[in-house]
C-alpha atoms as a PDB file:
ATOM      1  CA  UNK A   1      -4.685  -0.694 -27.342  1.00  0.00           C
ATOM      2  CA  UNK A   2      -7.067  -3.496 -27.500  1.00  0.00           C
ATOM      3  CA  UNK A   3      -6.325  -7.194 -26.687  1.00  0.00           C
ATOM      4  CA  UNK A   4      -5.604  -8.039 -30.652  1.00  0.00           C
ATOM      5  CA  UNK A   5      -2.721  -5.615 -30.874  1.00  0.00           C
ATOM      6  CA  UNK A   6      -0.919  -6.427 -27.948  1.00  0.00           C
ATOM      7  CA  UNK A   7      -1.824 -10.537 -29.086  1.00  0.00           C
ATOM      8  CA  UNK A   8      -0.276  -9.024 -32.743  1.00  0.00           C
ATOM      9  CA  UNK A   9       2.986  -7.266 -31.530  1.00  0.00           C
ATOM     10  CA  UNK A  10       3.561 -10.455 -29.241  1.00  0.00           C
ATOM     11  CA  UNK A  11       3.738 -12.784 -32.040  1.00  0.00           C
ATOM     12  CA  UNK A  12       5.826 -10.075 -34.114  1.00  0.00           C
ATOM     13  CA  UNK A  13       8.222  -9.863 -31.129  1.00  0.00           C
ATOM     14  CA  UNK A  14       8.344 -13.910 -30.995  1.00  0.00           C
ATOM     15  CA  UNK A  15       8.743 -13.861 -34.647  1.00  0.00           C
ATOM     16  CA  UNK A  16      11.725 -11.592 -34.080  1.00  0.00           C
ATOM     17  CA  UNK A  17      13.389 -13.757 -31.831  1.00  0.00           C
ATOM     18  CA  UNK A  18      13.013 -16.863 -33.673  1.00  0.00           C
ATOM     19  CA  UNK A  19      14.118 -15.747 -37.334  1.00  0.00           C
ATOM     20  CA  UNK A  20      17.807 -14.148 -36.681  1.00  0.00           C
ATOM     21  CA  UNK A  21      18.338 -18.232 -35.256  1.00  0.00           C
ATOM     22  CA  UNK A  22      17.305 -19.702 -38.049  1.00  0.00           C
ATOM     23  CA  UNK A  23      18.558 -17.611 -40.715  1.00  0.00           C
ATOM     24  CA  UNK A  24      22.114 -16.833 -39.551  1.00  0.00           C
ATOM     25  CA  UNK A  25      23.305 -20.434 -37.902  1.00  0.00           C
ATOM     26  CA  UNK A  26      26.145 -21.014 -39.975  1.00  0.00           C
ATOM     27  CA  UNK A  27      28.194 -17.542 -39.052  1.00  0.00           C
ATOM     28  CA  UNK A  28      28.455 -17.207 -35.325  1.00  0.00           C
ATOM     29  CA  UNK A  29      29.551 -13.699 -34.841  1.00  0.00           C
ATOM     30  CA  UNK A  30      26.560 -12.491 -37.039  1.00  0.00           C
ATOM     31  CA  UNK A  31      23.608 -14.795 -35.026  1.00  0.00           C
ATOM     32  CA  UNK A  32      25.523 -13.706 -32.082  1.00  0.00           C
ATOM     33  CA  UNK A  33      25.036  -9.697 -32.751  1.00  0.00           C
ATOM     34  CA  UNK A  34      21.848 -10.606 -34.538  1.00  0.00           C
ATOM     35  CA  UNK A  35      20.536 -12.495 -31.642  1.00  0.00           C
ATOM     36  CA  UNK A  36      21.448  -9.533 -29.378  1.00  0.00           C
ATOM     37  CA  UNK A  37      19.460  -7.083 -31.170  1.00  0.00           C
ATOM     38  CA  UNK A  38      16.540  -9.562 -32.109  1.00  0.00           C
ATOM     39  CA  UNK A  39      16.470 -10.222 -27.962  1.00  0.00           C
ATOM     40  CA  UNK A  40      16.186  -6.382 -27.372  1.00  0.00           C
ATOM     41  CA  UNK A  41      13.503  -6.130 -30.485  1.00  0.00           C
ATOM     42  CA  UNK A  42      11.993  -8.633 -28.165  1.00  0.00           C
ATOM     43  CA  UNK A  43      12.026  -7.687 -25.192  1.00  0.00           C
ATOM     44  CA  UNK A  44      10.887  -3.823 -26.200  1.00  0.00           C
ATOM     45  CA  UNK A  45       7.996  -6.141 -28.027  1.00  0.00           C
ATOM     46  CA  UNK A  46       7.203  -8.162 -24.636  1.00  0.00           C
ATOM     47  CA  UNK A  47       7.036  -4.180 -22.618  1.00  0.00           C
ATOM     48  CA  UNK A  48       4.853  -2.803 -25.137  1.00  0.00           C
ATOM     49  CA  UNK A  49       2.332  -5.974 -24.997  1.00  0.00           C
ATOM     50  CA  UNK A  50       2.748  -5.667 -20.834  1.00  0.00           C
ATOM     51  CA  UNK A  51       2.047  -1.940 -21.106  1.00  0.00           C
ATOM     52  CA  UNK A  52      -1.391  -2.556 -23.240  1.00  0.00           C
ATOM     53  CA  UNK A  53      -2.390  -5.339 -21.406  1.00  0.00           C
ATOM     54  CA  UNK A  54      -2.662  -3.331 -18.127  1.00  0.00           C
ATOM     55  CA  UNK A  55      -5.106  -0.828 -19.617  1.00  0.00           C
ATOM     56  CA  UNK A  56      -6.698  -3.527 -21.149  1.00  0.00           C
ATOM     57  CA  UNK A  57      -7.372  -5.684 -17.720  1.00  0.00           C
ATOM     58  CA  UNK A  58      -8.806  -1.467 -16.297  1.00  0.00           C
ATOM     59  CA  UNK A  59     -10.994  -0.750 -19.244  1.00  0.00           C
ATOM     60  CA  UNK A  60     -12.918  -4.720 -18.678  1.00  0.00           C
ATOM     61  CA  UNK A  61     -12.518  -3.847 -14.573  1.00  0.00           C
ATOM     62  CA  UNK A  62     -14.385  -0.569 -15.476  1.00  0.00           C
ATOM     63  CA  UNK A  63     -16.609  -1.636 -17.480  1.00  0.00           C
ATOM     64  CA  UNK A  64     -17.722  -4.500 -14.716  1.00  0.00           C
ATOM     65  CA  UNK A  65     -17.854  -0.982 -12.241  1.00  0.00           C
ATOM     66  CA  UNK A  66     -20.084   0.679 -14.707  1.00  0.00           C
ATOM     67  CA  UNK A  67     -22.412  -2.517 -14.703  1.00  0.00           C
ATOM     68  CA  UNK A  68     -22.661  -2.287 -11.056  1.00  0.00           C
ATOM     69  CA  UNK A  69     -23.210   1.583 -10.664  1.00  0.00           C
ATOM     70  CA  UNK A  70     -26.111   1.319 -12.454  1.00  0.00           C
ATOM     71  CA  UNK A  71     -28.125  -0.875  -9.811  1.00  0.00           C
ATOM     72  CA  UNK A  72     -30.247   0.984  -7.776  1.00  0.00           C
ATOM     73  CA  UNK A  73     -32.023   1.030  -4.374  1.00  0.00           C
ATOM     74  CA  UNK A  74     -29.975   0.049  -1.191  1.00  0.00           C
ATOM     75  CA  UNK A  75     -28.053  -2.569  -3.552  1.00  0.00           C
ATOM     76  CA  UNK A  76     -26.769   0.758  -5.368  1.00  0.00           C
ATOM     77  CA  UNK A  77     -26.055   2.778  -2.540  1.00  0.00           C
ATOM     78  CA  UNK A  78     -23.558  -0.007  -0.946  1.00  0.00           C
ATOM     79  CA  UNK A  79     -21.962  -0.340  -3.930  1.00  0.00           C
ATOM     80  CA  UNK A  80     -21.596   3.699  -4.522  1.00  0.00           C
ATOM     81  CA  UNK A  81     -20.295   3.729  -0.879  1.00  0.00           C
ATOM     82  CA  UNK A  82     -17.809   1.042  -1.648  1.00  0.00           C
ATOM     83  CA  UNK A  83     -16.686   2.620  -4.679  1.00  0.00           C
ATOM     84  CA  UNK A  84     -16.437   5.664  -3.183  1.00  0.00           C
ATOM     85  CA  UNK A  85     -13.941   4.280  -1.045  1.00  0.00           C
ATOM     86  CA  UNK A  86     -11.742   2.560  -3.215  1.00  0.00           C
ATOM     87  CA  UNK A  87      -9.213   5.614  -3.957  1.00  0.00           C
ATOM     88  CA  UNK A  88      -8.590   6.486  -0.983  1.00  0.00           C
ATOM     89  CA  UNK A  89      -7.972   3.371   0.755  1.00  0.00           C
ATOM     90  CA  UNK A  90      -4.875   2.957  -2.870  1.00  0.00           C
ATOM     91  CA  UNK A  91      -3.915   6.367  -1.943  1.00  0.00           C
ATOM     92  CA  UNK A  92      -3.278   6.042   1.754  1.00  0.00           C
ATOM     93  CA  UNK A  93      -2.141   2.596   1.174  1.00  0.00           C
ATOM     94  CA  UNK A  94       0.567   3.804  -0.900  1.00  0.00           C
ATOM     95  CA  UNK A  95       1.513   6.631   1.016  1.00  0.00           C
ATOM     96  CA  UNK A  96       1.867   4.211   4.058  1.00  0.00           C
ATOM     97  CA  UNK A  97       3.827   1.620   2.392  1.00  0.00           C
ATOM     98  CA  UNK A  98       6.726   4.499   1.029  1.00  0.00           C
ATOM     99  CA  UNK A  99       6.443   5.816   4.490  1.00  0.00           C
ATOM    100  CA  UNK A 100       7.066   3.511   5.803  1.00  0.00           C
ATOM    101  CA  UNK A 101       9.871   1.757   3.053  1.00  0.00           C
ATOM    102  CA  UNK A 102      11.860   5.375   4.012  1.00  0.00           C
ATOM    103  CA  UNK A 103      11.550   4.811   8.065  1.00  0.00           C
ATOM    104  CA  UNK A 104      12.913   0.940   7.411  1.00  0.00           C
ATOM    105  CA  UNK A 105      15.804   2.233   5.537  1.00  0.00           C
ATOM    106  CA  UNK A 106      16.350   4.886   7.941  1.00  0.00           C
ATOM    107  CA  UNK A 107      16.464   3.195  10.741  1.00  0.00           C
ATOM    108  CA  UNK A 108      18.197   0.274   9.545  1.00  0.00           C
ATOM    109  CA  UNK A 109      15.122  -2.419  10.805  1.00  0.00           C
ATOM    110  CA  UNK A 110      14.329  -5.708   9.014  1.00  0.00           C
ATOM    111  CA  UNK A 111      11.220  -7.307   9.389  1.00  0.00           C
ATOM    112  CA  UNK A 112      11.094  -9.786  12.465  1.00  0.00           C
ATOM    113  CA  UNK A 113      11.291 -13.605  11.448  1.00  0.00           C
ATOM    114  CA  UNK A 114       8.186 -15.981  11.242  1.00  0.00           C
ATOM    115  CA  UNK A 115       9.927 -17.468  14.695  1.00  0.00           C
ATOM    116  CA  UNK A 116       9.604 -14.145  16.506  1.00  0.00           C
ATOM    117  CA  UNK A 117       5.958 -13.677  15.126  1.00  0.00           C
ATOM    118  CA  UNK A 118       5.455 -17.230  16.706  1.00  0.00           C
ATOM    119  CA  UNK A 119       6.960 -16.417  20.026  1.00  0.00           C
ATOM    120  CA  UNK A 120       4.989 -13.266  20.686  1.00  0.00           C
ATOM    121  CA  UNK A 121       1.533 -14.425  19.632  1.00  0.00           C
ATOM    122  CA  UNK A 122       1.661 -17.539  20.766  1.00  0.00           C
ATOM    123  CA  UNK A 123       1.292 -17.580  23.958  1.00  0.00           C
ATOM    124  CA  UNK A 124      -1.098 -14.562  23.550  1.00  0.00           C
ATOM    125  CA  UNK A 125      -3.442 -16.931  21.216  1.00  0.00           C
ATOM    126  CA  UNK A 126      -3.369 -19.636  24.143  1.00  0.00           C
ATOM    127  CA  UNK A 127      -4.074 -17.044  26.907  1.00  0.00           C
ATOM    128  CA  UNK A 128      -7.308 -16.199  24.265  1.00  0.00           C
ATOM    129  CA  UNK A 129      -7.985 -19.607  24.227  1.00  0.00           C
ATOM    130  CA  UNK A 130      -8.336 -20.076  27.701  1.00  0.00           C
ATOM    131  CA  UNK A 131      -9.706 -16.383  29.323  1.00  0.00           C
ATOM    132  CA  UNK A 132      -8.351 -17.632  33.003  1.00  0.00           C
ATOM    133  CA  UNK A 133      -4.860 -17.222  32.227  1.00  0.00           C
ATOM    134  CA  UNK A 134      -5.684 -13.827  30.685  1.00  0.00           C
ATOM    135  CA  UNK A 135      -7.537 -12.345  33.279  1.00  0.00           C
ATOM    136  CA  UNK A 136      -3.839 -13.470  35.605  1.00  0.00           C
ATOM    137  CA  UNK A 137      -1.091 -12.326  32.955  1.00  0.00           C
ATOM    138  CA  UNK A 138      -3.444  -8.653  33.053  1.00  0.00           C
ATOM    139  CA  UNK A 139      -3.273  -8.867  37.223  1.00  0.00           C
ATOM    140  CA  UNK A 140       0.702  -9.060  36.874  1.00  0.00           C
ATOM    141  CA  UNK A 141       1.195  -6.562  34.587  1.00  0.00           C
ATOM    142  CA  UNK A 142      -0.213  -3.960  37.243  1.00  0.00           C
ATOM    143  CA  UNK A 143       2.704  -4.229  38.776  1.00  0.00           C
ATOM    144  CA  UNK A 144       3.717  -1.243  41.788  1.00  0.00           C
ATOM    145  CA  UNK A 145       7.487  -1.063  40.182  1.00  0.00           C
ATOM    146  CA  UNK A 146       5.991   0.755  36.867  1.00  0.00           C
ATOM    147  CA  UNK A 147       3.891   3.236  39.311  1.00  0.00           C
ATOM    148  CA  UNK A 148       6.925   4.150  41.300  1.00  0.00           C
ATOM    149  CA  UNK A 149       8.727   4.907  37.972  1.00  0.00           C
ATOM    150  CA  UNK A 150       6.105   7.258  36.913  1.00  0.00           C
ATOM    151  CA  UNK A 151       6.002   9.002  40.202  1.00  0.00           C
ATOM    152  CA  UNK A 152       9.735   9.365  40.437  1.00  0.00           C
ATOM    153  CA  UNK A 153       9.829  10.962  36.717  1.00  0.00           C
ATOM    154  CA  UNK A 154      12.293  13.725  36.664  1.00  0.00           C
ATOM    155  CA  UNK A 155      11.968  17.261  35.402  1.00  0.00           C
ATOM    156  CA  UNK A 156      14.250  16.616  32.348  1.00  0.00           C
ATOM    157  CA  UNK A 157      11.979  13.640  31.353  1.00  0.00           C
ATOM    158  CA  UNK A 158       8.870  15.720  31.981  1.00  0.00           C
ATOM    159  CA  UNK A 159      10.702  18.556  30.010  1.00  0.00           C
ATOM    160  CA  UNK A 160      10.957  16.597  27.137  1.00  0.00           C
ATOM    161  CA  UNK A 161       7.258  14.878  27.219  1.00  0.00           C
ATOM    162  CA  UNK A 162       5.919  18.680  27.333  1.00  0.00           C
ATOM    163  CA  UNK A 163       7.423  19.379  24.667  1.00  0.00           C
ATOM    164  CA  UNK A 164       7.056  16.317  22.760  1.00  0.00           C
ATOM    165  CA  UNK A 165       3.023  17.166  23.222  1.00  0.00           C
ATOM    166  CA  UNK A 166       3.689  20.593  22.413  1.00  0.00           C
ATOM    167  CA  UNK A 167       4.698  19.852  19.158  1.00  0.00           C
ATOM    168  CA  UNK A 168       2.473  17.186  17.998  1.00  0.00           C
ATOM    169  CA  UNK A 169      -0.101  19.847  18.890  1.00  0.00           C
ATOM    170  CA  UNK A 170       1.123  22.332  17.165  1.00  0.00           C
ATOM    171  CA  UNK A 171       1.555  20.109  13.833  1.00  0.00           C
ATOM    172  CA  UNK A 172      -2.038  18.912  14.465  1.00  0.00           C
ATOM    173  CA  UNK A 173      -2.990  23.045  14.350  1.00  0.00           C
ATOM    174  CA  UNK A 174      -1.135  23.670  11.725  1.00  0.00           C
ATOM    175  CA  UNK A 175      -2.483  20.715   9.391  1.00  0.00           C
ATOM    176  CA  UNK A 176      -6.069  21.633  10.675  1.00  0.00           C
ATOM    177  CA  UNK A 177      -5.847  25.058   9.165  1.00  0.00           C
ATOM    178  CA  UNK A 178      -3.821  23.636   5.901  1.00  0.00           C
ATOM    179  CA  UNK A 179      -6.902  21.711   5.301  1.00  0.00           C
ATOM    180  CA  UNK A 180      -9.915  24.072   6.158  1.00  0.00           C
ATOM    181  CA  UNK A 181      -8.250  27.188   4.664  1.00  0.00           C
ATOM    182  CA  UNK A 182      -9.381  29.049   7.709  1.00  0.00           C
ATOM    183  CA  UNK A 183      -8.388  29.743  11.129  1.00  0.00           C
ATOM    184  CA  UNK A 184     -11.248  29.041  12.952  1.00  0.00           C
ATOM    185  CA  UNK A 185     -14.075  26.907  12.328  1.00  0.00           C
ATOM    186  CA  UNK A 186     -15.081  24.502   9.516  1.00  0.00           C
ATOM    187  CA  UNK A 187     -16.675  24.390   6.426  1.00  0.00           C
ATOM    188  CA  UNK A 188     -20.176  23.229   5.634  1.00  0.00           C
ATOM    189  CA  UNK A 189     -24.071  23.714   4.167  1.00  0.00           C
ATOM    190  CA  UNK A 190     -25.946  26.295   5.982  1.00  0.00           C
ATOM    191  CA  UNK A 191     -28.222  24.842   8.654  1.00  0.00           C
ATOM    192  CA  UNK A 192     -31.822  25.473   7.187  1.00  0.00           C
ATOM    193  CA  UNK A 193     -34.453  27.193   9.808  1.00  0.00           C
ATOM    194  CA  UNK A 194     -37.885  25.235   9.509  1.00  0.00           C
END
């Protein structure tokens, strides 16, 4: 729908609202159900002028794309490249954010507070600000303690690590060939002999 229908059933759906008031004040029961269904006309009227005007906003967007595709040179090839990206970055973006909405309700986790932000990056932002105390908070955290932990691992841990690996591997494999079709090897052009 273009911008004058959605403009034409937003005035019909204000129109709808505003007559049941003013023709049925004197009986309340009747501008009461009245109102109630002149509301609903209206808010179905106020969806259907939300649903066009999204379409509406894309089509003007696209248009503004199609402008731009058709510059050429290096100006053109930026802006194909750019474009180019653009569905996969929504994609992946929205595939990360319901990812991770089902590990947060999994797990039970909130978001940390604005305090906790503060407390962890400040005192990394004035260690930045002054490389000295940097190059001293990275000397401590070499400490011996965490090298005697890894040498006294124990076969259970390293059990579990092994197989930890073993299995991301295997997932890895197993996408790989999902997404080349083949066993072995990749897809591709034929390498031309000059």
């Amino acid at each position: 729908m273009s911008a004058t229908t959605s403009r034409a059933v937003l005035r019909q759906s204000r129109y709808l609202v505003r007559r049941p008031a003013a023709r049925y004040a004197s009986t309340t029961s009747d501008a009461a159900s009245k109102g109630k269904d002149a509301a609903a006309k209206a808010s179905e009227g106020i969806s259907k002028a939300a649903a066009t005007a999204g379409p509406a906003i894309t089509n003007a967007l696209s248009g503004v794309g199609g402008a731009l595709r058709k510059v050429g040179g290096r100006t053109g090839k930026v802006i194909a490249f750019v474009d180019s990206l653009i569905p996969p970055t929504i994609y992946y973006s929205k595939v990360s954010l319901e990812l991770s909405k089902i590990i947060f309700r999994g797990q039970k986790m909130s978001p940390p507070s604005m305090a906790t932000f503060q407390g962890y990056y400040q005192p990394l932002l004035n260690s930045l600000r002054q490389p000295k105390t940097l190059i001293a908070q990275v000397s401590k955290s070499f400490n011996p303690e965490a090298i005697n932990r890894l040498r006294n691992v124990d076969k259970k841990q390293l059990a579990i690590a092994g197989v930890t690996a073993a299995e991301l591997i295997g997932f890895f494999s197993v996408g790989e060939i999902i997404g080349r079709f083949k066993l072995v090897g990749y897809r591709g052009e034929v390498a031309h002999a000059h």
